[in-house]
Protein backbone atom coordinates (compact mmCIF):
# COMPACT_ATOMS: atom_id res chain seq x y z
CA UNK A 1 24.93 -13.74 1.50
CA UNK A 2 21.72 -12.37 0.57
CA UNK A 3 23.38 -8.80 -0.12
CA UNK A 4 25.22 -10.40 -2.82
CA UNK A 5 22.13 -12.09 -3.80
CA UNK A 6 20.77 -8.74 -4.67
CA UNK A 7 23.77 -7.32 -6.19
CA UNK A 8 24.32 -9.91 -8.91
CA UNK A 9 20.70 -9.24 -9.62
CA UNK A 10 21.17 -5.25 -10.01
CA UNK A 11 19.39 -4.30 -6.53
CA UNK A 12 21.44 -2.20 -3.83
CA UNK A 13 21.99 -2.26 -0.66
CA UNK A 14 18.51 -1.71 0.33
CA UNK A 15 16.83 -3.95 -1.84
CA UNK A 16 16.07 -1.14 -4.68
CA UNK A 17 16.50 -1.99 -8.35
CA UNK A 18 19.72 0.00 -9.39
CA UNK A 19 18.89 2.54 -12.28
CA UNK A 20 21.28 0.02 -14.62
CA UNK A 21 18.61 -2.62 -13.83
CA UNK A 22 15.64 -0.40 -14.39
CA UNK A 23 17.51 0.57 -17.81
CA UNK A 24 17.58 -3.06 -19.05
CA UNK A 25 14.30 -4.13 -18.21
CA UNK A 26 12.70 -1.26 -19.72
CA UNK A 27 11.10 0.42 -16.83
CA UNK A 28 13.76 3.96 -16.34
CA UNK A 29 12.44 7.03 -16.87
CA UNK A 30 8.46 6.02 -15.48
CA UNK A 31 6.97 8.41 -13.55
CA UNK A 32 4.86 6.02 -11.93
CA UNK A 33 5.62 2.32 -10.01
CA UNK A 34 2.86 0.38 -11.51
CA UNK A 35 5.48 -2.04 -13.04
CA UNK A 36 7.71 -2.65 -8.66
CA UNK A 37 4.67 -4.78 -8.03
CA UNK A 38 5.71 -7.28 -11.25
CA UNK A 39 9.16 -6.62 -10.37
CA UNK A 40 9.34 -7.86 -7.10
CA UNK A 41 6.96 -10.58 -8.03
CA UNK A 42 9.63 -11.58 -10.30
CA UNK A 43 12.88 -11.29 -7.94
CA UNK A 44 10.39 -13.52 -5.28
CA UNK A 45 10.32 -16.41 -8.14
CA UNK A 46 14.05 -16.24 -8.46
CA UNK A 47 14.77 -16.53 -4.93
CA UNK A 48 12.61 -19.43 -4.87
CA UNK A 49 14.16 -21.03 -7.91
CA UNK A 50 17.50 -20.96 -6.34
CA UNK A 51 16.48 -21.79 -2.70
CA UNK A 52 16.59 -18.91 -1.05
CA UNK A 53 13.02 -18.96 -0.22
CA UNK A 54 10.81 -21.49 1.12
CA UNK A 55 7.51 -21.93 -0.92
């Protein structure tokens, strides 16, 4: 279940943004990964939001 989870939210298999995601929000094409930390911050509030994560 949580592998779908992911996938409707552009992430793969591992739990990496897919470049489609990275794309849309902006972020393909840095050279750097100042902007996983906000990222990740962001999928955490999501999963939270829709009970997949206890607070």
């Amino acid at each position: 279940m949580l592998n779908e989870y992911y996938a409707v939210r552009g992430w793969d298999e591992n739990r990496v943004p897919r470049n489609e995601t990275l794309k849309r929000l902006g972020l393909l094409g840095e050279k750097d990964y100042r902007y996983f930390p906000q990222i990740y911050l962001l999928l955490m509030q999501a999963m939270m939001l829709d009970g997949l994560l206890e607070t």
